[in-house]
Protein backbone atom coordinates (compact mmCIF):
# COMPACT_ATOMS: atom_id res chain seq x y z
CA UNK A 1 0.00 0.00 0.00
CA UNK A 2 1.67 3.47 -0.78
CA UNK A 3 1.47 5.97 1.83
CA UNK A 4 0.12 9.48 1.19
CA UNK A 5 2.27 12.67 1.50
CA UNK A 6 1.10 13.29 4.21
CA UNK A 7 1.73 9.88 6.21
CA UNK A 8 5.09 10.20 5.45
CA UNK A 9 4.81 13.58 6.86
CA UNK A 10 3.06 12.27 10.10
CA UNK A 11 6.00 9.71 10.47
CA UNK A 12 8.71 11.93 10.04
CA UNK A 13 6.68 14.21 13.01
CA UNK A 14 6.53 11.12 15.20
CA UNK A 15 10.40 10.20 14.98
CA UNK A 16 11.33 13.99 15.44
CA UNK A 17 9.26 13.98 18.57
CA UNK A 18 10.58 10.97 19.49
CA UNK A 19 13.84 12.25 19.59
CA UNK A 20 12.91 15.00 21.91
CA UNK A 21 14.96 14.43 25.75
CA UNK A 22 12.38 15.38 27.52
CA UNK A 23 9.74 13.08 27.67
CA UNK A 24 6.13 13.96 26.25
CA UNK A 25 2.53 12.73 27.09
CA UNK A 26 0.41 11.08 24.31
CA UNK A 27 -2.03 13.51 24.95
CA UNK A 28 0.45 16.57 24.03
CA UNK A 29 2.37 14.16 21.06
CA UNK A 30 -1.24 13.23 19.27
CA UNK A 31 -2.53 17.42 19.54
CA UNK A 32 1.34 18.22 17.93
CA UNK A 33 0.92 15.74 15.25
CA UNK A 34 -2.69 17.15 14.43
CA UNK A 35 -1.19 20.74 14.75
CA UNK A 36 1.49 20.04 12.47
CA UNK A 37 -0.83 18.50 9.64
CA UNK A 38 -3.16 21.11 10.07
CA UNK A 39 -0.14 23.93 9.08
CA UNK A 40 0.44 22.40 6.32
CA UNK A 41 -3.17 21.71 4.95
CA UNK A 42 -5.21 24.78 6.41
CA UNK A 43 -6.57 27.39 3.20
CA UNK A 44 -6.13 30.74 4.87
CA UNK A 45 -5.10 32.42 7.85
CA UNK A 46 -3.92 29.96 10.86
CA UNK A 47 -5.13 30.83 14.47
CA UNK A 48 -6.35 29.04 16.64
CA UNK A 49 -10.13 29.56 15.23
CA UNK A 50 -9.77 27.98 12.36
CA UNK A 51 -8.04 25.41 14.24
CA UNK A 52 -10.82 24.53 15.58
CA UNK A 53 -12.64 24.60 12.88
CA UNK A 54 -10.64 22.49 10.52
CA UNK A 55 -10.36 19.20 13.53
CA UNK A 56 -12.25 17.22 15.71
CA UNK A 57 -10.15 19.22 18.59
CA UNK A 58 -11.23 22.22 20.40
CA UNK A 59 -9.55 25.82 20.27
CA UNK A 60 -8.97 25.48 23.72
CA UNK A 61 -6.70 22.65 23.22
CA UNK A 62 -4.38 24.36 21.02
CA UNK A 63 -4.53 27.19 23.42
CA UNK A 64 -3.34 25.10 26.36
CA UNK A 65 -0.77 23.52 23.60
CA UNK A 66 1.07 26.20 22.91
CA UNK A 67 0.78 27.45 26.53
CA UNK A 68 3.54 24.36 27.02
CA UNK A 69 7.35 24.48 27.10
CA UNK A 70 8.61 22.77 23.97
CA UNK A 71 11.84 22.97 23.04
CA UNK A 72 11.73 23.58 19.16
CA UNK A 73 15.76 23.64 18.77
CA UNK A 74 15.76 20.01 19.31
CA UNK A 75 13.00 19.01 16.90
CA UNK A 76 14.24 21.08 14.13
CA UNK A 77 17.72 20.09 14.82
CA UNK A 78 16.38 16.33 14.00
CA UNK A 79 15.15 17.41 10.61
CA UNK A 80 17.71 19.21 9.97
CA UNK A 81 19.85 16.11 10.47
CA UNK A 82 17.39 13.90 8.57
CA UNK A 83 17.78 16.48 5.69
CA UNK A 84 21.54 17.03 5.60
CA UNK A 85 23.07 14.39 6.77
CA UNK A 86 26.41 14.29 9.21
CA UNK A 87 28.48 16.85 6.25
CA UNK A 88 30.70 19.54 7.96
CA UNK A 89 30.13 21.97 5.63
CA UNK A 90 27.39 23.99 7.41
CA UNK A 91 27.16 27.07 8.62
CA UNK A 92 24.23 28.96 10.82
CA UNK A 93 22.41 31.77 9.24
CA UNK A 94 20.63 34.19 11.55
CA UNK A 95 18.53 37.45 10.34
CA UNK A 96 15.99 39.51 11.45
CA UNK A 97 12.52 39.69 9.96
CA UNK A 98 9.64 42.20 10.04
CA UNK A 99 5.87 40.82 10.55
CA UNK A 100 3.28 43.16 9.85
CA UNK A 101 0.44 43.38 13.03
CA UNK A 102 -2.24 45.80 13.62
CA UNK A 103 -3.54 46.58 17.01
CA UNK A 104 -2.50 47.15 20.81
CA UNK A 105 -2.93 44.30 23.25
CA UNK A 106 -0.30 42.26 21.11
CA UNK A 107 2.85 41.91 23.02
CA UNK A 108 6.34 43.41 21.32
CA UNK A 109 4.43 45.31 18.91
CA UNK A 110 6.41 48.40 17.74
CA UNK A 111 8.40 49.93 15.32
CA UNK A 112 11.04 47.73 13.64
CA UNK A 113 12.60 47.99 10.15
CA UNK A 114 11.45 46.31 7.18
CA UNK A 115 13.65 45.58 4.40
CA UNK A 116 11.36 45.14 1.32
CA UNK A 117 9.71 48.58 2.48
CA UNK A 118 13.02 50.27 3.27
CA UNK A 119 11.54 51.69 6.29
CA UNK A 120 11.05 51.55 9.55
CA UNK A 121 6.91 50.05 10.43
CA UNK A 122 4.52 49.06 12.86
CA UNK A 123 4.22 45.40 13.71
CA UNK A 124 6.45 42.54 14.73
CA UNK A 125 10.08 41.54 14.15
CA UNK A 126 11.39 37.78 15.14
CA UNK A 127 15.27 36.67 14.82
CA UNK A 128 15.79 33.69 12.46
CA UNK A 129 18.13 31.28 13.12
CA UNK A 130 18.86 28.36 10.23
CA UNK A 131 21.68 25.82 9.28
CA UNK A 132 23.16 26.52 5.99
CA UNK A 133 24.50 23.60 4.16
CA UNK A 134 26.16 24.53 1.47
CA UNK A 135 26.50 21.21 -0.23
CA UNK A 136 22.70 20.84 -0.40
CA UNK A 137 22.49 24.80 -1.10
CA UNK A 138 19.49 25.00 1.36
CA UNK A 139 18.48 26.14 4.56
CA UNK A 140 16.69 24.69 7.27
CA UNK A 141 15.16 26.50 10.17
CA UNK A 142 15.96 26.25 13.63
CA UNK A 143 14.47 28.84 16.00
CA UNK A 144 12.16 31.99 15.59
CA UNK A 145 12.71 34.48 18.78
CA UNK A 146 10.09 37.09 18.82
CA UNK A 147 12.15 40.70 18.96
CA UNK A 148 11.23 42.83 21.79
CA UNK A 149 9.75 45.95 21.52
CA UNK A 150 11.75 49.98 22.62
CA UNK A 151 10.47 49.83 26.21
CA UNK A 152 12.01 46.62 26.99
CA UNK A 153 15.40 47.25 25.90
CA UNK A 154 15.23 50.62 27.80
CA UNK A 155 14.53 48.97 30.87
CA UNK A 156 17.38 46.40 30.60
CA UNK A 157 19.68 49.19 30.97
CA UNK A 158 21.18 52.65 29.53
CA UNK A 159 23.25 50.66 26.60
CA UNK A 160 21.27 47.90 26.43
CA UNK A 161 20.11 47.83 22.72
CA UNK A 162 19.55 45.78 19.61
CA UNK A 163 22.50 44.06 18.96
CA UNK A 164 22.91 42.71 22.93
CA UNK A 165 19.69 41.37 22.36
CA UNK A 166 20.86 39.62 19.49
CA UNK A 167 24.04 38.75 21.06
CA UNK A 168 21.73 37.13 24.11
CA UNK A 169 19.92 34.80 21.23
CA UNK A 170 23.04 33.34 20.57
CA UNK A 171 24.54 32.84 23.53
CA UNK A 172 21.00 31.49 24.59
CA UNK A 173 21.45 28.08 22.29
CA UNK A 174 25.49 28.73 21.64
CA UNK A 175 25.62 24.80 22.87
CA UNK A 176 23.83 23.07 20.43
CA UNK A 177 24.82 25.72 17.84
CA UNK A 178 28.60 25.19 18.22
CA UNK A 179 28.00 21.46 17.98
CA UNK A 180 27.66 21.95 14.43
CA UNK A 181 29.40 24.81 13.28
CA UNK A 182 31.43 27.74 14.90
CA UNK A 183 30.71 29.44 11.24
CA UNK A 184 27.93 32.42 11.54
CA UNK A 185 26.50 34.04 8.24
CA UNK A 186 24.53 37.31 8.71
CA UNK A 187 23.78 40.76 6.45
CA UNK A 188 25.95 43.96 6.52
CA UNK A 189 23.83 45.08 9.77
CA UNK A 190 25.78 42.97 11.53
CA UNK A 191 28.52 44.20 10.44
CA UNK A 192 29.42 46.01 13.86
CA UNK A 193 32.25 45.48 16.11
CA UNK A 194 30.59 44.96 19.08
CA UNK A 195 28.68 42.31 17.55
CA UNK A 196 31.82 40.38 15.90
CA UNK A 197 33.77 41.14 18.88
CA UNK A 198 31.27 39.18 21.62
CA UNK A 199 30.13 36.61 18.45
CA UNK A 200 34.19 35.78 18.48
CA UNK A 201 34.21 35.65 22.16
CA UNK A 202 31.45 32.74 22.27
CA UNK A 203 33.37 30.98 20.07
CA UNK A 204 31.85 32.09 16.92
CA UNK A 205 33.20 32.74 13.60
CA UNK A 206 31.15 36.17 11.57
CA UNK A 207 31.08 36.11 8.26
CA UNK A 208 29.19 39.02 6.31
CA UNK A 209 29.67 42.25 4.78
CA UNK A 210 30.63 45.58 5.02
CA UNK A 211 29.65 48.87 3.93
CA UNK A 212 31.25 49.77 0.17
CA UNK A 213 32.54 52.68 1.62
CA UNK A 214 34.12 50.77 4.73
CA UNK A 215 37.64 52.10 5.82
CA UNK A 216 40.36 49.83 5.57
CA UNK A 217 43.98 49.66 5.50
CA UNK A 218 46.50 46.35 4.58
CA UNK A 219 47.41 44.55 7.61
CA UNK A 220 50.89 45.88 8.84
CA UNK A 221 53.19 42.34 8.13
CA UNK A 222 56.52 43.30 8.74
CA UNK A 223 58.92 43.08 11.68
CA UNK A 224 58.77 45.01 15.06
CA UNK A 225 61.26 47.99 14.70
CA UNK A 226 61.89 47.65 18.80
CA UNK A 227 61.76 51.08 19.00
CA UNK A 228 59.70 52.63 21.87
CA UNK A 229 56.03 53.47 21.41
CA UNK A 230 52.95 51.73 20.06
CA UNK A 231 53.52 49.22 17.24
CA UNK A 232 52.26 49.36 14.06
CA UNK A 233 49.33 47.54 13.38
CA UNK A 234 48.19 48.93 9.78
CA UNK A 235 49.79 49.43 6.25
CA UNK A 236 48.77 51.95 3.73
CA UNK A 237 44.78 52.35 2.59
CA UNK A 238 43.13 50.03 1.02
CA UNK A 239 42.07 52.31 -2.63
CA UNK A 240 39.11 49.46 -4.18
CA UNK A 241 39.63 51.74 -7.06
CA UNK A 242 42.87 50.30 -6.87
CA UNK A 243 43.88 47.34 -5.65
CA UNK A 244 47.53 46.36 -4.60
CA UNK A 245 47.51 42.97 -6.93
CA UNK A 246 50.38 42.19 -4.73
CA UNK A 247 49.17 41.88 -1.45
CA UNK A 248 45.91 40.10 -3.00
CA UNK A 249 45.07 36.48 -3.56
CA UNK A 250 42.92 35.97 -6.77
CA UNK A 251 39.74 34.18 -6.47
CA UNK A 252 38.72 31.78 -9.53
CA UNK A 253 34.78 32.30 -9.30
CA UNK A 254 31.94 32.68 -12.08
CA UNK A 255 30.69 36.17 -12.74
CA UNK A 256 32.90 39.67 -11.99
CA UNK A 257 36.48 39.07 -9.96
CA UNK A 258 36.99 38.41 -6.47
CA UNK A 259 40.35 39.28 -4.64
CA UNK A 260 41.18 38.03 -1.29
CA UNK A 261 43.34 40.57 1.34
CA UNK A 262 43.89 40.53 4.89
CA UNK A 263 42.41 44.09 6.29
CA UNK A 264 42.96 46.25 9.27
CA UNK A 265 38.84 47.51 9.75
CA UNK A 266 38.82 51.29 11.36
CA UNK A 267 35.25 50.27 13.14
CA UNK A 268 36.04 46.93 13.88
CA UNK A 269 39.68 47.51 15.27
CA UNK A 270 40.89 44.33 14.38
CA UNK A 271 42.97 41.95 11.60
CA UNK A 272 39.55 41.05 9.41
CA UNK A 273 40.23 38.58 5.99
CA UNK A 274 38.19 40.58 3.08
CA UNK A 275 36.80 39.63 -0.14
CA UNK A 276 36.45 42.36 -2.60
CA UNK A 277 33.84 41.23 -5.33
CA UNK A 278 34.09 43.33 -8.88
CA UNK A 279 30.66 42.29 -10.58
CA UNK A 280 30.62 42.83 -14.08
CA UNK A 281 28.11 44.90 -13.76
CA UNK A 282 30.47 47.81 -12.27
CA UNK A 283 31.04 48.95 -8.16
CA UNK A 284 32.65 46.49 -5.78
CA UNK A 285 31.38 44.67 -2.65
CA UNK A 286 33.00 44.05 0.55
CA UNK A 287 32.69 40.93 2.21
CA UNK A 288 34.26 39.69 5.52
CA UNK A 289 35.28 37.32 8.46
């Protein structure tokens, strides 16, 4: 007998839940399963009306579901393995994304930046984190965490802000994270040396990109004069205009030419290793780790 799409979907549920450490109740296992099938089957907007309205289970069940600890690192972290495999050539992808939302009561609502508006909006943001593997050239997701909103940043302190929130996700599941790669991809927001700096100091590894205006100088390679005073740390300006073909490593990729230098970064304060990317197109892009 051939199984439907969605049996095999209900049996790859069952083993990820099996998988879970912490034990789980039939009760809560059979309402997942039914949630999960009922994501991927339901014709408009899911809440937990039409939840209700699409099963033989109450709303008030999936109320009191989701009022449950679950830890969703560990499922996902199953399929992720059932996808990919044991290959080493992953790296985690995290990035920030707005959610439009009307209204008041809703908690975290605020202003938060949207990218495909290029502005800043009312609603909801949530930080993305997903494993990259880049011999599949897909990405699986891991864990949403719901950004919060001005007034509870404030309250966390004078320079609490953004990017320590960020830097808290992380450090939150850096555990299973480092388990399978120290390697972390992210946009040019990132970009920011407090961010790198605390990323590299949880055992992280940043790679993303910089601004096409960035300042940078070659790294200062040569041999400490003795003399009194600070050493130098930096060589002469890095002109993108003008490469020093020299102190660059060629890339062999398809489309434009790619140079690889090791960079002295004004904001970051720190050896970085750059790739310079000349599309064919014209301009340049920075990228870094």
């Amino acid at each position: 007998m051939n199984k439907t799409a969605l049996d095999q979907y209900e049996e790859i549920v069952t083993d990820a839940l099996k998988n879970c450490s912490v034990k789980l109740r039939k009760s809560f296992k059979t309402a997942f399963i039914q949630l999960m099938i009922l994501y991927m089957v339901l014709p408009r907007k899911i809440n937990f009306t039409q939840m209700g309205r699409y099963s033989d289970s109450s709303e008030q069940r999936f109320r009191q579901l989701f009022e449950r600890q679950f830890d969703w690192m560990q499922f996902n972290l199953f399929l992720m393995r059932q996808r990919f495999g044991e290959s080493s050539r992953k790296a985690i992808a995290i990035d920030a994304s707005y959610i439009s939302k009307s209204g008041k009561k809703t908690p975290y609502i605020g202003k938060f930046w949207s990218g495909c508006a290029s502005a800043m909006k009312r609603g909801l943001e949530i930080l993305g984190i997903g494993i990259i593997d880049i011999d599949c050239r897909d990405c699986m997701m891991l864990r949403a965490e719901q950004t919060p909103d001005k007034t509870y940043l404030e309250k966390q302190g004078e320079d609490y802000n953004l990017v320590d929130w960020y830097l808290d996700v992380l450090r939150k599941h850096k555990d299973k994270l480092l388990r399978i790669t120290r390697y972390v991809v992210a946009d040019a927001w990132f970009s920011k040396a407090k961010f790198v700096g605390e990323a590299c100091l949880l055992g992280f590894h940043v790679i993303s990109r910089l601004r096409d205006d960035a300042a940078l100088w070659y790294a200062h390679d040569g041999v400490r004069t003795g003399k009194r005073g600070r050493p130098r740390i930096k060589g002469e300006k890095i002109v993108f205009e003008k490469l020093d073909l020299q102190r660059c490593e060629i890339l062999d990729i398809e489309g434009g030419k790619a140079y690889s230098v090791k960079a002295y970064s004004k904001a970051m304060k720190r050896n970085i290793k750059v790739v310079v990317h000349y599309p064919g197109s014209g301009g340049h892009k920075i990228y870094f780790s």
